[in-house]
N, C-alpha and C. Protein backbone atom coordinates (compact mmCIF):
# COMPACT_ATOMS: atom_id res chain seq x y z
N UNK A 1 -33.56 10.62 26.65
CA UNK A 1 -32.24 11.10 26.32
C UNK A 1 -31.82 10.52 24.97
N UNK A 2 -31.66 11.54 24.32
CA UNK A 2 -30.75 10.80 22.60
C UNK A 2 -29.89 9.88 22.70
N UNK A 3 -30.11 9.20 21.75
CA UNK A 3 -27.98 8.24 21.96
C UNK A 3 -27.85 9.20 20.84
N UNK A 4 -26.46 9.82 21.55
CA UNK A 4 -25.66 10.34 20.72
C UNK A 4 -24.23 9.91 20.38
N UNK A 5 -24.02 8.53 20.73
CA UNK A 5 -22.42 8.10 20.50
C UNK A 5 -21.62 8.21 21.50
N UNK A 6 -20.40 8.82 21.70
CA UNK A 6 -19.65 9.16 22.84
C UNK A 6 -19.19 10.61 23.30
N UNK A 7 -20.72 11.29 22.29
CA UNK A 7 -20.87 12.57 23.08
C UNK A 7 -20.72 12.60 24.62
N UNK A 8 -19.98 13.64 25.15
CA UNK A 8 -19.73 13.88 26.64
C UNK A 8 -19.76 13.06 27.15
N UNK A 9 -19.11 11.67 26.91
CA UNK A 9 -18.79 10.54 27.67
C UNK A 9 -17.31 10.35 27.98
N UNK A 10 -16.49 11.46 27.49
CA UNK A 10 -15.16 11.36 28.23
C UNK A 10 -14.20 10.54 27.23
N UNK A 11 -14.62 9.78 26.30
CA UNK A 11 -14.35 8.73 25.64
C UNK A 11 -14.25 9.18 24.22
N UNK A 12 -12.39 9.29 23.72
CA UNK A 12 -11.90 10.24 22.86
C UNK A 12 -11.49 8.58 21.46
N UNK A 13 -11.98 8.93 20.24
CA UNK A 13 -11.85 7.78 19.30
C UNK A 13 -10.38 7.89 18.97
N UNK A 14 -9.41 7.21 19.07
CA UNK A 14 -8.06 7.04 18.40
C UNK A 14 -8.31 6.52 17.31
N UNK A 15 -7.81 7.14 16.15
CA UNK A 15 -7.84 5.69 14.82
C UNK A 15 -6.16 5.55 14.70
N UNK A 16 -6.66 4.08 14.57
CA UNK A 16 -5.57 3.17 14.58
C UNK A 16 -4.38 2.91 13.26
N UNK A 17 -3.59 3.13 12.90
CA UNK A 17 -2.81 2.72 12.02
C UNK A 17 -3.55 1.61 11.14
N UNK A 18 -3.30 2.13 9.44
CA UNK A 18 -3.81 1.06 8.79
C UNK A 18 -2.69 -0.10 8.72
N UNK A 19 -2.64 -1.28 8.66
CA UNK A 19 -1.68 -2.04 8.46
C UNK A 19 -2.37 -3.52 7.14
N UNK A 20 -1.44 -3.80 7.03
CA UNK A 20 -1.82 -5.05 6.29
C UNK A 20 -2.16 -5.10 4.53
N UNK A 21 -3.41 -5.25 5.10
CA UNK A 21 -4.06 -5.04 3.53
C UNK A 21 -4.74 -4.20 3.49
N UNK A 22 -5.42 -3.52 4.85
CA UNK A 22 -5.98 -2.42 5.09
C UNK A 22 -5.56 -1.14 4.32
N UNK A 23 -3.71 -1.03 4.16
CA UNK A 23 -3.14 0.04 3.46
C UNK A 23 -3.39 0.20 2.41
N UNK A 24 -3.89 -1.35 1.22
CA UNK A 24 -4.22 -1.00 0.12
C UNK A 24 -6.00 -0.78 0.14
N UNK A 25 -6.44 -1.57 0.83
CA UNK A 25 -7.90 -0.99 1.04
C UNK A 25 -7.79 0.59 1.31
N UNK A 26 -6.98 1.19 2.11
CA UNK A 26 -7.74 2.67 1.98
C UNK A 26 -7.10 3.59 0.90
N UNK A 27 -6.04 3.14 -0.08
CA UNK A 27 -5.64 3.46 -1.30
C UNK A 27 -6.60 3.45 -2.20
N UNK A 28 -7.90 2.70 -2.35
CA UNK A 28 -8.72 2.67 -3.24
C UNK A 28 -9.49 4.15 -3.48
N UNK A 29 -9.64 4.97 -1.97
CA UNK A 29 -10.27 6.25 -2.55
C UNK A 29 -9.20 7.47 -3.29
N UNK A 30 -8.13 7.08 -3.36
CA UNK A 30 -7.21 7.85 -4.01
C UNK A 30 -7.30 7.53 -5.53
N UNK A 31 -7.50 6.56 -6.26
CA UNK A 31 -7.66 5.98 -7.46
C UNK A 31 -5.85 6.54 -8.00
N UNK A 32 -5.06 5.02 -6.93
CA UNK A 32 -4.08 5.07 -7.06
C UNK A 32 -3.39 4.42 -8.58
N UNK A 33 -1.77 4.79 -8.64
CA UNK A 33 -1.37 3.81 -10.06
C UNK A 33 -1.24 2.83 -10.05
N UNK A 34 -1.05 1.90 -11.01
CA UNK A 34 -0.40 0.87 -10.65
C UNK A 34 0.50 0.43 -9.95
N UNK A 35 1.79 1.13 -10.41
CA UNK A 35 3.35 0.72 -9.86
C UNK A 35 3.18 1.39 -8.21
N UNK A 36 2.36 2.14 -7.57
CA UNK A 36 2.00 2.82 -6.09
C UNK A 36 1.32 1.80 -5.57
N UNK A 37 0.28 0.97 -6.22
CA UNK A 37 -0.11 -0.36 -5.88
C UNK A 37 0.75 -1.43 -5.57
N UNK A 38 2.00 -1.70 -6.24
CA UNK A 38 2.45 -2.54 -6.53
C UNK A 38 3.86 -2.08 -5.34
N UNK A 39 4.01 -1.12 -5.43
CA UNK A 39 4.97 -1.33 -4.50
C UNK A 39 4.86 -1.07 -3.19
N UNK A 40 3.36 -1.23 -2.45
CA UNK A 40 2.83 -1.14 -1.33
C UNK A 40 2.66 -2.54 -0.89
N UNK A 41 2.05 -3.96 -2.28
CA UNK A 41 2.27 -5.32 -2.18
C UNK A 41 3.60 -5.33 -1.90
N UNK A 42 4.63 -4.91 -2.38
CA UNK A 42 6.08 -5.62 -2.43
C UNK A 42 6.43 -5.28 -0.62
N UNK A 43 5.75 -4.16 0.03
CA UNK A 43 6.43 -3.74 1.45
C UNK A 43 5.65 -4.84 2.01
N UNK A 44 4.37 -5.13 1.48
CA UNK A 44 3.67 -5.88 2.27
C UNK A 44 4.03 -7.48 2.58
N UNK A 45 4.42 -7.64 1.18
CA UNK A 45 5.03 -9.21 1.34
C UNK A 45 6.27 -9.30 1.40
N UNK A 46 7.46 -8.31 1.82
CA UNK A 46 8.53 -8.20 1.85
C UNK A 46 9.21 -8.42 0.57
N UNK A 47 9.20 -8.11 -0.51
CA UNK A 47 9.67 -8.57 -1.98
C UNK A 47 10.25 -7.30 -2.69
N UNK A 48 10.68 -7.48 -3.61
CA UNK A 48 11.70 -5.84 -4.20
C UNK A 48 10.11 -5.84 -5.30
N UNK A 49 10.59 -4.69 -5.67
CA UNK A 49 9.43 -4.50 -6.83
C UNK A 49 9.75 -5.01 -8.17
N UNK A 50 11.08 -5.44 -8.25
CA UNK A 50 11.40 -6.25 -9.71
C UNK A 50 10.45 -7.81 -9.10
N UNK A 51 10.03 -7.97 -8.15
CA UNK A 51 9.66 -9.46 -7.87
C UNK A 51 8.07 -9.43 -8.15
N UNK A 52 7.32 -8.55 -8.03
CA UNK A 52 6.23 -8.14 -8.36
C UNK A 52 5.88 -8.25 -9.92
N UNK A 53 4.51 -8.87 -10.24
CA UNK A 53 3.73 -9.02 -11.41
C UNK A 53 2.66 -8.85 -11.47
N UNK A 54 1.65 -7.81 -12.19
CA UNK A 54 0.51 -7.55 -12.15
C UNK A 54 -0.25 -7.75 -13.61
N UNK A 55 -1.12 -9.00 -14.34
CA UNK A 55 -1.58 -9.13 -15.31
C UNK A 55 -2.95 -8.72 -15.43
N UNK A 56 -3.67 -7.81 -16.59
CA UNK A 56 -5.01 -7.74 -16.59
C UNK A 56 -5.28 -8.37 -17.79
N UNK A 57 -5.92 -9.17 -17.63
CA UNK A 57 -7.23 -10.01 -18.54
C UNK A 57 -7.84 -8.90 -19.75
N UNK A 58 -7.30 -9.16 -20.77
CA UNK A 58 -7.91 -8.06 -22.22
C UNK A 58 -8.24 -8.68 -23.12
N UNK A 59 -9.17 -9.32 -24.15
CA UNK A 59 -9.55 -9.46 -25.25
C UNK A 59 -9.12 -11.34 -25.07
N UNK A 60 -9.20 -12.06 -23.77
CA UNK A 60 -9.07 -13.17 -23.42
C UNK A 60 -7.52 -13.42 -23.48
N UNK A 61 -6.69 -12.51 -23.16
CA UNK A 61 -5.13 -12.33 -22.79
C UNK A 61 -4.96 -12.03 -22.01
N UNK A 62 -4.00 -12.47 -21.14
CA UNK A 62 -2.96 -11.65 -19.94
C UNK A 62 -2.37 -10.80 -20.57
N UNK A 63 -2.71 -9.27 -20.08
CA UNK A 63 -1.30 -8.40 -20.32
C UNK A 63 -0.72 -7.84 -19.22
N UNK A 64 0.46 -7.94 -19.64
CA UNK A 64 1.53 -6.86 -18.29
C UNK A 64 1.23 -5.64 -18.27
N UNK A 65 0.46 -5.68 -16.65
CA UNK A 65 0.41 -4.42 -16.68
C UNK A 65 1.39 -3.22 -15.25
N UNK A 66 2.11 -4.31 -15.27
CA UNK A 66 2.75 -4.10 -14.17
C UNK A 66 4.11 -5.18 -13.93
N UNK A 67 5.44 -5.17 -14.00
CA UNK A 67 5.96 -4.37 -14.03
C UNK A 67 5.76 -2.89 -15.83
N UNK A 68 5.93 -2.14 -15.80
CA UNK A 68 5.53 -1.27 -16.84
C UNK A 68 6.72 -1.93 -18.25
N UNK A 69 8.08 -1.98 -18.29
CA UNK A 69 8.63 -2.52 -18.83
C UNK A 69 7.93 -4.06 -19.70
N UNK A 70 6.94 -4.71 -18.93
CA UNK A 70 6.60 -5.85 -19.79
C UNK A 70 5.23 -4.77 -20.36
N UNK A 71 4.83 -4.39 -20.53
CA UNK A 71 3.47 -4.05 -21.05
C UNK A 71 3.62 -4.03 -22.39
N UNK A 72 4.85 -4.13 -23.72
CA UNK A 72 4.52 -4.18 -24.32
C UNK A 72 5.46 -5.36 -24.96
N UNK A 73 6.09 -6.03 -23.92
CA UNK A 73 6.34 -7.32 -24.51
C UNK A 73 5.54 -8.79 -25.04
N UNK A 74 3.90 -8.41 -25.42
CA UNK A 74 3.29 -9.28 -25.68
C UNK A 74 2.17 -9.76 -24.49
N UNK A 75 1.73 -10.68 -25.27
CA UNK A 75 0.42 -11.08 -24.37
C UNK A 75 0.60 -12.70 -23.58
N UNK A 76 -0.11 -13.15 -22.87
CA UNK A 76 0.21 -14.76 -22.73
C UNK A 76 -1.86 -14.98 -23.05
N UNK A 77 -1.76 -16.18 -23.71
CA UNK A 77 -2.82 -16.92 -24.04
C UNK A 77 -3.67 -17.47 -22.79
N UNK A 78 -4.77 -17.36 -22.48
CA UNK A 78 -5.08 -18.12 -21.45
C UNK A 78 -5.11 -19.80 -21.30
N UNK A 79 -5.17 -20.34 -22.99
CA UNK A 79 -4.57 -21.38 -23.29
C UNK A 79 -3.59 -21.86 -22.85
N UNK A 80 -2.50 -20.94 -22.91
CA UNK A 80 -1.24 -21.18 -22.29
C UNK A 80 -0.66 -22.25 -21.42
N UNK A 81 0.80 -22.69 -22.00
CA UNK A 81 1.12 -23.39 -20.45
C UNK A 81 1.93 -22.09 -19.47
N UNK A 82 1.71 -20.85 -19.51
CA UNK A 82 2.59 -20.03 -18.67
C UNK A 82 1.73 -19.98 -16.98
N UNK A 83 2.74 -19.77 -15.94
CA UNK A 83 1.97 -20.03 -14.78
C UNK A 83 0.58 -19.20 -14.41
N UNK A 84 0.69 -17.68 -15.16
CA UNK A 84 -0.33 -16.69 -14.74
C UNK A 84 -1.65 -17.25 -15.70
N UNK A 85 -1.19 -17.99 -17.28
CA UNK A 85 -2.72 -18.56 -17.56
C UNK A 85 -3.36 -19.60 -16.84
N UNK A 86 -2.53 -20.38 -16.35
CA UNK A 86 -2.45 -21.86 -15.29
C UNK A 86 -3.62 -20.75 -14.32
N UNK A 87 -3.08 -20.10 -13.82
CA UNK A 87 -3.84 -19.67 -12.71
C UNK A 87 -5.33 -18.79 -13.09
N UNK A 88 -5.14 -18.12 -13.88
CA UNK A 88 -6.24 -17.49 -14.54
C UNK A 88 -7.38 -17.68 -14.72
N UNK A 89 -6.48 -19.59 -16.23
CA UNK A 89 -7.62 -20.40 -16.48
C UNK A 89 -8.32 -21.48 -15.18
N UNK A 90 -7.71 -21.37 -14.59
CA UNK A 90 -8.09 -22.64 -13.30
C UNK A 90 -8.82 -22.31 -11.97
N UNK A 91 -8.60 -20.57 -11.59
CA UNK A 91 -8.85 -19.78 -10.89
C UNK A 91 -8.12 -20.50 -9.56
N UNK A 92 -7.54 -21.14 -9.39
CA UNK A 92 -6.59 -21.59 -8.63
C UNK A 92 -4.67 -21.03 -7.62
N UNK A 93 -4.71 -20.84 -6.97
CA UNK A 93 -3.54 -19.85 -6.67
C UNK A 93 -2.44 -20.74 -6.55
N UNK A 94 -1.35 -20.46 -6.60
CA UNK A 94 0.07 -21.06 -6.80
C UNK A 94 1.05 -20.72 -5.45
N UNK A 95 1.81 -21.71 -4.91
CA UNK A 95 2.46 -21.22 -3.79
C UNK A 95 3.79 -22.53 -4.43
N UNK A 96 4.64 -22.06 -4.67
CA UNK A 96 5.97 -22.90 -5.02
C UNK A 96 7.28 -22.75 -4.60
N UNK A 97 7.98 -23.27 -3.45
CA UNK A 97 9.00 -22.37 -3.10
C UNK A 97 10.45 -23.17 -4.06
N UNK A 98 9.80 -24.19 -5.17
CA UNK A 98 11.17 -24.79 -5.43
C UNK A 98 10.69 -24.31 -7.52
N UNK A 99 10.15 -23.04 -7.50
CA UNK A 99 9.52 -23.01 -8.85
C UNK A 99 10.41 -23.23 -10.26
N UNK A 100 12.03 -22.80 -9.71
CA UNK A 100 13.16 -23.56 -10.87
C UNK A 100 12.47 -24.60 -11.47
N UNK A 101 12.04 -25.79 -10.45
CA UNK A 101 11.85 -27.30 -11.08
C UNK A 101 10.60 -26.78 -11.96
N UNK A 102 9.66 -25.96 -11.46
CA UNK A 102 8.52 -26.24 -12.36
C UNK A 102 8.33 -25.93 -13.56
N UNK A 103 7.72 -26.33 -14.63
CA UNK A 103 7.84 -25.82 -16.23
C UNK A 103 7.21 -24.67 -16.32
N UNK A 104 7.85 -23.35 -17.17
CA UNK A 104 7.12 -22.15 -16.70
C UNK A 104 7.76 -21.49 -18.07
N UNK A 105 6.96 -20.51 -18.55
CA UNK A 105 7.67 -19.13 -19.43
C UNK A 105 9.15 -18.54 -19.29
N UNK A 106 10.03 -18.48 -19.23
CA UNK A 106 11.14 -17.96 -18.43
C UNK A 106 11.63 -16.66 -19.52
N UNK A 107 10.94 -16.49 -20.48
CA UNK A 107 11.19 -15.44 -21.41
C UNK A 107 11.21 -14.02 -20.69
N UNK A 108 10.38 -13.71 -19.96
CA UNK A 108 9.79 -12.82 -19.09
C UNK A 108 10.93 -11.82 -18.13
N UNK A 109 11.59 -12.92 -17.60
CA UNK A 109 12.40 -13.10 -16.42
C UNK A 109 13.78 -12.55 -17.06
N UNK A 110 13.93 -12.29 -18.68
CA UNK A 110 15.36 -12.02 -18.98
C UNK A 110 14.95 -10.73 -19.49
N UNK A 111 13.84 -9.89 -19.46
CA UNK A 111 13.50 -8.50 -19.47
C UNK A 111 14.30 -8.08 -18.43
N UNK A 112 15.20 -6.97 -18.79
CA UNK A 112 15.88 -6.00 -18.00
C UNK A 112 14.96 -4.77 -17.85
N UNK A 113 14.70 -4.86 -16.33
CA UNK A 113 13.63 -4.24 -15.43
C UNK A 113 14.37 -2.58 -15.28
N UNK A 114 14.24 -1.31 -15.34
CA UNK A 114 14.97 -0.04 -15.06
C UNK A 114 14.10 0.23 -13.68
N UNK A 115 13.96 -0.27 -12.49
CA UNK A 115 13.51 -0.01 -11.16
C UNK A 115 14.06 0.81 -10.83
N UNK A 116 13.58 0.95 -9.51
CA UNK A 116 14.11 2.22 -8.93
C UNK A 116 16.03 2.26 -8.53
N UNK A 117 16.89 2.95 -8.36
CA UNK A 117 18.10 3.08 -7.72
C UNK A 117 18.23 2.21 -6.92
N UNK A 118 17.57 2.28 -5.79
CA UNK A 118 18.23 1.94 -4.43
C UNK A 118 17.99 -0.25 -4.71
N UNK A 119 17.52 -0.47 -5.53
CA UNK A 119 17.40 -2.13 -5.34
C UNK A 119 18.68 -2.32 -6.62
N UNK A 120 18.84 -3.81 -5.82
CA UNK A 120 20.43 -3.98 -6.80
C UNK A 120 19.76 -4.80 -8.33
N UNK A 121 19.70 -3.88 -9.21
CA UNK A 121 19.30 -4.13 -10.83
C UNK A 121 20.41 -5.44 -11.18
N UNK A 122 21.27 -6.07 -10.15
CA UNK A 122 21.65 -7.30 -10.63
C UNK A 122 21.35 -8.71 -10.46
N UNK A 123 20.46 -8.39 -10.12
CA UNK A 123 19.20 -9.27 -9.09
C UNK A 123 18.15 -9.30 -9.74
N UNK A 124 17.37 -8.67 -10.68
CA UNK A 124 16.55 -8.25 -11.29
C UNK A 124 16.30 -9.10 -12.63
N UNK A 125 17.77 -9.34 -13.22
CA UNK A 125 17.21 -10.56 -14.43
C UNK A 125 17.86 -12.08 -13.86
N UNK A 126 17.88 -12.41 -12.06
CA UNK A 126 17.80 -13.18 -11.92
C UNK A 126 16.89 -14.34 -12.20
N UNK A 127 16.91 -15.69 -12.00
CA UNK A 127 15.84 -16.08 -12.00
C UNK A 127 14.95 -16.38 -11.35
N UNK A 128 13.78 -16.58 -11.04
CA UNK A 128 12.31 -16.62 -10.09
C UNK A 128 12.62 -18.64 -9.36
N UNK A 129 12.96 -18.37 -8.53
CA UNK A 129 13.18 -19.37 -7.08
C UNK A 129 11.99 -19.61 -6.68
N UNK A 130 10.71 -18.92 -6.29
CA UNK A 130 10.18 -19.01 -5.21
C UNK A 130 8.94 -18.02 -6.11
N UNK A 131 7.93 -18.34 -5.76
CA UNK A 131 6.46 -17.63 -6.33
C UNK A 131 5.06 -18.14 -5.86
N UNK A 132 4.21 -17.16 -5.81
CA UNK A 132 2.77 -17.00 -5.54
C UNK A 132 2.38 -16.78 -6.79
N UNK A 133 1.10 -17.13 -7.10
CA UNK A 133 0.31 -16.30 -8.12
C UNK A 133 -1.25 -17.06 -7.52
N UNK A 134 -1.67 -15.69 -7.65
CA UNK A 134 -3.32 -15.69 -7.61
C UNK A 134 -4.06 -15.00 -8.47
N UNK A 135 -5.18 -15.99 -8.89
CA UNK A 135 -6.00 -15.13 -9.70
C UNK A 135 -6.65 -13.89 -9.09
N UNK A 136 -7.00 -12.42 -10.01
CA UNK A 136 -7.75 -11.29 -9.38
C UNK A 136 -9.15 -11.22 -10.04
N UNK A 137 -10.13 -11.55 -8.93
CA UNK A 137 -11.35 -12.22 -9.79
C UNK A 137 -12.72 -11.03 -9.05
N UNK A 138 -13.38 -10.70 -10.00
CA UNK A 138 -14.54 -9.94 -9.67
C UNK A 138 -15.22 -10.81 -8.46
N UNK A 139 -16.37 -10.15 -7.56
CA UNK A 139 -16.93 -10.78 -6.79
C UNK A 139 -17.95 -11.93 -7.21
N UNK A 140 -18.41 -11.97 -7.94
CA UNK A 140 -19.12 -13.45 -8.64
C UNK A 140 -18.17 -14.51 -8.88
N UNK A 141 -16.27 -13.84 -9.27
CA UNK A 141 -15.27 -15.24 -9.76
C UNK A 141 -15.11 -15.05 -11.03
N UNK A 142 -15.73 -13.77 -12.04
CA UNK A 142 -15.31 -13.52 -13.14
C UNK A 142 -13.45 -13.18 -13.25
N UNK A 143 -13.06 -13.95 -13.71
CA UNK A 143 -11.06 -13.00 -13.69
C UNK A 143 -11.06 -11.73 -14.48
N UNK A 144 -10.54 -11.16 -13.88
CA UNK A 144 -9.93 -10.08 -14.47
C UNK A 144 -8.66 -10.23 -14.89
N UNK A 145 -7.41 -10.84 -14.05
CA UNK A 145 -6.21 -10.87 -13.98
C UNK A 145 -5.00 -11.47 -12.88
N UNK A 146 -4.12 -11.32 -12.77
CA UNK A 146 -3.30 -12.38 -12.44
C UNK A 146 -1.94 -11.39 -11.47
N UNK A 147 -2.16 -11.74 -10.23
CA UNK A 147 -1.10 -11.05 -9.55
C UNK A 147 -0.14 -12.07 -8.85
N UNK A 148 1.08 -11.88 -9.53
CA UNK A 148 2.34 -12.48 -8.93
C UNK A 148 3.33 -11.77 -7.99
N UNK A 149 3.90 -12.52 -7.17
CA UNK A 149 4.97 -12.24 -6.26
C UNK A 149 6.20 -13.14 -6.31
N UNK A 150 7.53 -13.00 -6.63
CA UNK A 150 8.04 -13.56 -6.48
C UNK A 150 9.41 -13.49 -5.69
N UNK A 151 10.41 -14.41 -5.86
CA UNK A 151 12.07 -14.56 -5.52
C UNK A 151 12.89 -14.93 -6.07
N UNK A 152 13.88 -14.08 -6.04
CA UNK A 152 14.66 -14.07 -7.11
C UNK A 152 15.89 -14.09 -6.41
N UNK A 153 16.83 -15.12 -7.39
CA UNK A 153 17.92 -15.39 -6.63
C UNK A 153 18.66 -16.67 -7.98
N UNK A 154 19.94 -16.76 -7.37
CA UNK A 154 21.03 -17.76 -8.10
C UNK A 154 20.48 -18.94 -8.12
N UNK A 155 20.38 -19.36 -6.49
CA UNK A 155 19.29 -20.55 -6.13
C UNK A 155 18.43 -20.13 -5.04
N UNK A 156 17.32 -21.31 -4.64
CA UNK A 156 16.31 -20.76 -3.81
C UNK A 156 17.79 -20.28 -2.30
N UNK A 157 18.38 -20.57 -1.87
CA UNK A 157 18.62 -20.48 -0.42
C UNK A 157 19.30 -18.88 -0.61
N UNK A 158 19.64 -18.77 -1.61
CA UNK A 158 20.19 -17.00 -1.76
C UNK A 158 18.71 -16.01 -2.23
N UNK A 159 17.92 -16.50 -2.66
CA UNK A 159 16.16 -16.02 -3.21
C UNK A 159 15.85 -15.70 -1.56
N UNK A 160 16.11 -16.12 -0.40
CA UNK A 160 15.26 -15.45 0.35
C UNK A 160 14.22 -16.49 1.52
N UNK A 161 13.60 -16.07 2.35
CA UNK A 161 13.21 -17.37 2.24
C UNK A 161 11.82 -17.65 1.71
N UNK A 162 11.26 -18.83 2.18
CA UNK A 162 10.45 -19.48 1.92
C UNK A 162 8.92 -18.52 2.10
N UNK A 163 8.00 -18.64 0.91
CA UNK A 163 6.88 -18.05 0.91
C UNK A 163 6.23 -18.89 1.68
N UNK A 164 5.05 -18.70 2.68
CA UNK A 164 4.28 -19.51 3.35
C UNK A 164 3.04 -19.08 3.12
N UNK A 165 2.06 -19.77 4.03
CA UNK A 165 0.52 -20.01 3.87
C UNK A 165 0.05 -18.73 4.04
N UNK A 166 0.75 -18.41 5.28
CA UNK A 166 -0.23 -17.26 5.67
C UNK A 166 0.40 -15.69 4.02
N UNK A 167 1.30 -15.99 3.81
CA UNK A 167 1.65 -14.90 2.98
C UNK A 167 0.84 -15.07 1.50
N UNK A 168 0.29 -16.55 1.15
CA UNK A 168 -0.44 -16.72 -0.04
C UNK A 168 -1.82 -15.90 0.72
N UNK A 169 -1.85 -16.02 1.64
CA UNK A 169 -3.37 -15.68 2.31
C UNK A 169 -3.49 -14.39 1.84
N UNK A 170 -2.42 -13.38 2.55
CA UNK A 170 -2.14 -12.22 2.74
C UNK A 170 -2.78 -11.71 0.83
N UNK A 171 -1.80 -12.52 0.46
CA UNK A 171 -1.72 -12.31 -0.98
C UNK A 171 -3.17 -12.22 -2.26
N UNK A 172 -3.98 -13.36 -1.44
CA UNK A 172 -5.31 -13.36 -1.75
C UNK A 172 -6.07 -12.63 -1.30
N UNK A 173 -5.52 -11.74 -0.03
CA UNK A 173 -6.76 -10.62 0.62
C UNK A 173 -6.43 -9.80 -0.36
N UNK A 174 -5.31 -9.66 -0.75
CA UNK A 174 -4.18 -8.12 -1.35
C UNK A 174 -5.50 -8.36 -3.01
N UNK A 175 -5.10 -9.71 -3.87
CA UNK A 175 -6.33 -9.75 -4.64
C UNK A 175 -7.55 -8.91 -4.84
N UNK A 176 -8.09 -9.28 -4.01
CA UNK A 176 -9.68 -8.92 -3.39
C UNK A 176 -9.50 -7.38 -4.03
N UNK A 177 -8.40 -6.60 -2.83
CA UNK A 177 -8.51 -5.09 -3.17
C UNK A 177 -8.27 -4.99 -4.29
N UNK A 178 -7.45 -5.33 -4.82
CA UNK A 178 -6.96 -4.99 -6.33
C UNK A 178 -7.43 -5.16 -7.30
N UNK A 179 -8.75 -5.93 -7.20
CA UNK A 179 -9.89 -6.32 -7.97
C UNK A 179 -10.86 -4.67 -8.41
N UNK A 180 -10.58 -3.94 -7.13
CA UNK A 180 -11.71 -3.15 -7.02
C UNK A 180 -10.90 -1.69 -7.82
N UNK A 181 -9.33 -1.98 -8.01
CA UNK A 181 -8.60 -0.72 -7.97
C UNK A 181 -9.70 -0.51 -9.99
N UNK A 182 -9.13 0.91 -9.89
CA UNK A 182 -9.46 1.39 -11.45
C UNK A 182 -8.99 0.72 -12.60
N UNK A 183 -7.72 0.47 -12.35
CA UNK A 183 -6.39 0.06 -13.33
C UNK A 183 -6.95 -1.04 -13.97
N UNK A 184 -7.55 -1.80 -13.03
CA UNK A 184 -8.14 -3.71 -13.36
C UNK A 184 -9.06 -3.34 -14.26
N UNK A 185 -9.82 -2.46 -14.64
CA UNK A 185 -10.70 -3.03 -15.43
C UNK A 185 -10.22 -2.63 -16.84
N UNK A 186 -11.08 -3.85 -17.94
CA UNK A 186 -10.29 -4.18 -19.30
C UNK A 186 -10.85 -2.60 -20.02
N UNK A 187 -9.21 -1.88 -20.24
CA UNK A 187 -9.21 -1.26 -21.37
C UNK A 187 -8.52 0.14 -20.62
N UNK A 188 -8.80 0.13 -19.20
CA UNK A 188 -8.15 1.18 -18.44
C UNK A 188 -7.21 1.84 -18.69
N UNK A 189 -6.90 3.13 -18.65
CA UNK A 189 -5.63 3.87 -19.50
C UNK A 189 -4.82 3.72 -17.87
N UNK A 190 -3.16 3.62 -18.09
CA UNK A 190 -2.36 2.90 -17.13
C UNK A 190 -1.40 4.48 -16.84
């Protein structure tokens, strides 16, 4: 007798809801945009899409390539003391829920973002409370680029709360996919 699977065995396959990171894993056969990427991370980690940062690695620079508004505000050095070269150059990920104190770029943060309607645009050139950043690194550990999440708020206790372990985790699976999207690689039209 063949194995044929669950031919005439009564036994009907449900597929299951994608959830997680799975949603951006099966976005990859769409050869989705950026900002459709980015605001599937923001549902995922609960964050507005002004809190979202997506850098690709070009000519040994971070550029913004995501939010779209920074893309042509310049480059950051991987030299840099800014947090996305910190992370880049170090391949190291960032979890800070008190990031005010830490020394950082803050130039960035006073770009007035034109997001969508429904999020309050007065919130938007707040300042960053609370942040992740992980490097987005080919499968050998080559970088490509630098994906941030953040919170934004007056102070951290109005920002929201606290980023945790498992959400840097989340954040590093979210990586992985985004490594593989089209957009990441250097020179990609956006």
């Amino acid at each position: 007798m063949p194995l044929g699977g669950n031919q005439g065995s009564g036994v009907r396959m449900v597929k299951l809801p994608v959830t997680g990171v799975g949603e951006l894993e099966s976005m990859l056969s769409d050869s989705p945009s950026v900002d459709r990427v980015c605001v599937k991370l923001g549902q995922l980690l609960r964050v507005r899409r002004s809190e979202i940062a997506l850098l690709r690695l070009e000519k040994g620079n971070l550029r913004f390539i995501f939010p779209a508004e920074l893309r042509s505000a310049g480059v950051l050095p991987l030299t840099g003391s800014a947090v996305a070269a910190r992370t880049a150059a170090t391949r190291t990920p960032l979890l800070s829920n008190s990031f005010l104190r830490v020394k950082h770029v803050s130039l960035f943060e006073a770009v007035r973002l034109g997001m969508a309607a429904e999020e309050d645009r007065s919130l938007d050139q707040m300042p960053i409370q609370k942040i992740m950043s992980v490097p987005v690194t080919r499968p050998g550990g080559e970088v490509m680029g630098v994906v941030q999440v953040s919170r934004k708020g007056l102070d951290a206790p109005s920002a929201g709360a606290d980023f945790s372990g498992e959400d840097l985790k989340l954040l590093e699976q979210a990586a992985e996919v985004i490594a593989r999207m089209p957009f990441m690689q250097e020179g990609a039209e956006l």
